[in-house]
Protein backbone atom coordinates (compact mmCIF):
# COMPACT_ATOMS: atom_id res chain seq x y z
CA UNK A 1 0.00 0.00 0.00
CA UNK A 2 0.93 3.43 -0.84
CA UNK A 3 1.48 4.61 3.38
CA UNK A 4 3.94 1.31 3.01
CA UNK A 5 6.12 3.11 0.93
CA UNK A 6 6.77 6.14 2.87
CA UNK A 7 7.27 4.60 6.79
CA UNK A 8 10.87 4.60 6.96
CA UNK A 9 11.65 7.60 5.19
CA UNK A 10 12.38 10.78 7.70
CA UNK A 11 10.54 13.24 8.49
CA UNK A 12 12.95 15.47 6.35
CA UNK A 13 12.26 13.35 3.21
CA UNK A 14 8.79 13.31 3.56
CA UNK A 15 8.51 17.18 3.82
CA UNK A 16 10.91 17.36 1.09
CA UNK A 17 8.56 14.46 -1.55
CA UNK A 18 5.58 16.57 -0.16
CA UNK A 19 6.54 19.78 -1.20
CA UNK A 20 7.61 18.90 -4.24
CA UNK A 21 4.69 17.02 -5.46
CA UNK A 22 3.05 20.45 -4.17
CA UNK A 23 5.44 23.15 -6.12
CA UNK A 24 4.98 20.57 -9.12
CA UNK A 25 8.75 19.94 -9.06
CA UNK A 26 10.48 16.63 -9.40
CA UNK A 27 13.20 15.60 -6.87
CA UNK A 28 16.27 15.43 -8.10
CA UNK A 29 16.02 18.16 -10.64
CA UNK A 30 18.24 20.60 -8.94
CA UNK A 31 16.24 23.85 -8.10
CA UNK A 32 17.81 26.82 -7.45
CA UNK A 33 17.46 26.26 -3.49
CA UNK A 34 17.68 22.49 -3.24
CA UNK A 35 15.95 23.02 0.27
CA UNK A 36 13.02 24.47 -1.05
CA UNK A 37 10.73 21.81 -1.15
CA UNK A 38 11.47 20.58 2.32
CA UNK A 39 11.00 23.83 3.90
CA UNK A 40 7.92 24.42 1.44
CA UNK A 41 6.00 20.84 2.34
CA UNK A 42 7.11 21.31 6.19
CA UNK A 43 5.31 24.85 5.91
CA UNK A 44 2.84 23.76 4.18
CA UNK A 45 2.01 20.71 6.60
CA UNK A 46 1.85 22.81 9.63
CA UNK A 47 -0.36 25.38 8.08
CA UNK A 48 -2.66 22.41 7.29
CA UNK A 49 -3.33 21.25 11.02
CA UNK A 50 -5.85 22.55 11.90
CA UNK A 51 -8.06 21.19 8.90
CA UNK A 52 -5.90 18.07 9.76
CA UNK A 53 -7.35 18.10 13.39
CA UNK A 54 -11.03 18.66 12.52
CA UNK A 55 -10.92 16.00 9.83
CA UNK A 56 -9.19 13.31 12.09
CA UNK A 57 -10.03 14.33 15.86
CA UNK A 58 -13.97 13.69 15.37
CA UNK A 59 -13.74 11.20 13.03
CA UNK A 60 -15.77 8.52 13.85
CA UNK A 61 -13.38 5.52 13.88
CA UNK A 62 -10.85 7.45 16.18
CA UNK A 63 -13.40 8.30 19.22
CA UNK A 64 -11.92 6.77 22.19
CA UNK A 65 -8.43 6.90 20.49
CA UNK A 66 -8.13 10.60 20.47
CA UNK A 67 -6.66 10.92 24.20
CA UNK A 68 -4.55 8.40 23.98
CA UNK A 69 -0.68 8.76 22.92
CA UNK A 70 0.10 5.04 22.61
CA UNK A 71 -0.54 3.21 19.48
CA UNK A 72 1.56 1.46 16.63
CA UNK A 73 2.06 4.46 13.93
CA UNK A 74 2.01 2.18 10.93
CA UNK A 75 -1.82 1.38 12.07
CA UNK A 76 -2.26 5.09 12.51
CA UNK A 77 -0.92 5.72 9.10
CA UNK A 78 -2.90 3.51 7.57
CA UNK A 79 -6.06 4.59 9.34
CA UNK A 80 -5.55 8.16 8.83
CA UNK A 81 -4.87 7.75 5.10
CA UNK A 82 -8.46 6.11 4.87
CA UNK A 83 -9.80 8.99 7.20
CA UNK A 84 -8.23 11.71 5.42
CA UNK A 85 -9.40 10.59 1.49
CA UNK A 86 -8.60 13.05 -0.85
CA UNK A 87 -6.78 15.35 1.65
CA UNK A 88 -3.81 16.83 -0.03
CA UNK A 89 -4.88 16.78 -3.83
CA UNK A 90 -3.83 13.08 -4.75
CA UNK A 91 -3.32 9.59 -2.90
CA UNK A 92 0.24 10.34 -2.50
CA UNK A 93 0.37 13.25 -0.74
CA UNK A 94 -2.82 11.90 0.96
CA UNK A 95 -0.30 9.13 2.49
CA UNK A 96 2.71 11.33 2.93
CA UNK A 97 0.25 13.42 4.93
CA UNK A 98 -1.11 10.30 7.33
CA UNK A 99 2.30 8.92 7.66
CA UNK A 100 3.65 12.68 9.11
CA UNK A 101 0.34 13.00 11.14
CA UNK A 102 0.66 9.54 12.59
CA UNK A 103 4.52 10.49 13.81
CA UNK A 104 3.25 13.68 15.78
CA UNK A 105 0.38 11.03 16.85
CA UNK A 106 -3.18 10.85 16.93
CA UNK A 107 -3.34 11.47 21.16
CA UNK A 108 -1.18 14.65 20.56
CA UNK A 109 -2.71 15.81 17.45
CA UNK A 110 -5.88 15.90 19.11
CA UNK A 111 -5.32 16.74 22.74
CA UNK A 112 -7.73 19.62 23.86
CA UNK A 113 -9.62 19.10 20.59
CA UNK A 114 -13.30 19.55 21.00
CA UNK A 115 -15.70 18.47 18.22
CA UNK A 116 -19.03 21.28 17.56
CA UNK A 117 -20.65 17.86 17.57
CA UNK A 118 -19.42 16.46 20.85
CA UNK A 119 -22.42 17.35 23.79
């Protein structure tokens, strides 16, 4: 599966494959500031959660998992890329997305978060 691919790659890389599926730039093809699309996809990631948090935090198959900080992150991964669907404009980024989510952890992610429909 797609998350599969991108589990043992750093945090660093990811950013880096993130931003420059974003830009529209192909690694490798030595930009001007080779850094760019790290910085750019770790931006870019960070500005995105808190649409991250209201899409995963009162999802559904997460209630009861929110406040909790332990869990195996490949099963998080996996779960968030099915949660998250199109988030991020294609199935890769969708995964590259899950995969960085998963490492900051769903518990963290969405400590403090209150869903509009939680009574």
């Amino acid at each position: 599966m797609l998350v599969d691919e991108f589990l043992q790659k750093t945090d660093s890389e990811l950013y880096a494959l993130l931003g420059s599926s974003l830009l529209g730039e192909t690694i490798g093809a030595a930009p001007s500031d080779p850094d760019r699309p790290r910085r750019f996809g770790r931006e870019w990631f960070n500005g995105q959660l808190g649409a991250l948090r209201t899409r995963i935090c009162g999802h559904e198959r997460l209630k009861g998992v929110a406040g909790t900080s332990v869990s195996d992150r490949a099963i998080d991964a996996h779960l968030l890329f099915e949660i998250l669907g199109d988030f991020g404009g294609n199935p890769a980024n969708t995964a590259l997305i899950a995969v960085l989510a998963a490492r900051i952890g769903v518990g963290t992610l969405c400590s403090g978060y209150t869903s509009q429909h939680d009574g």
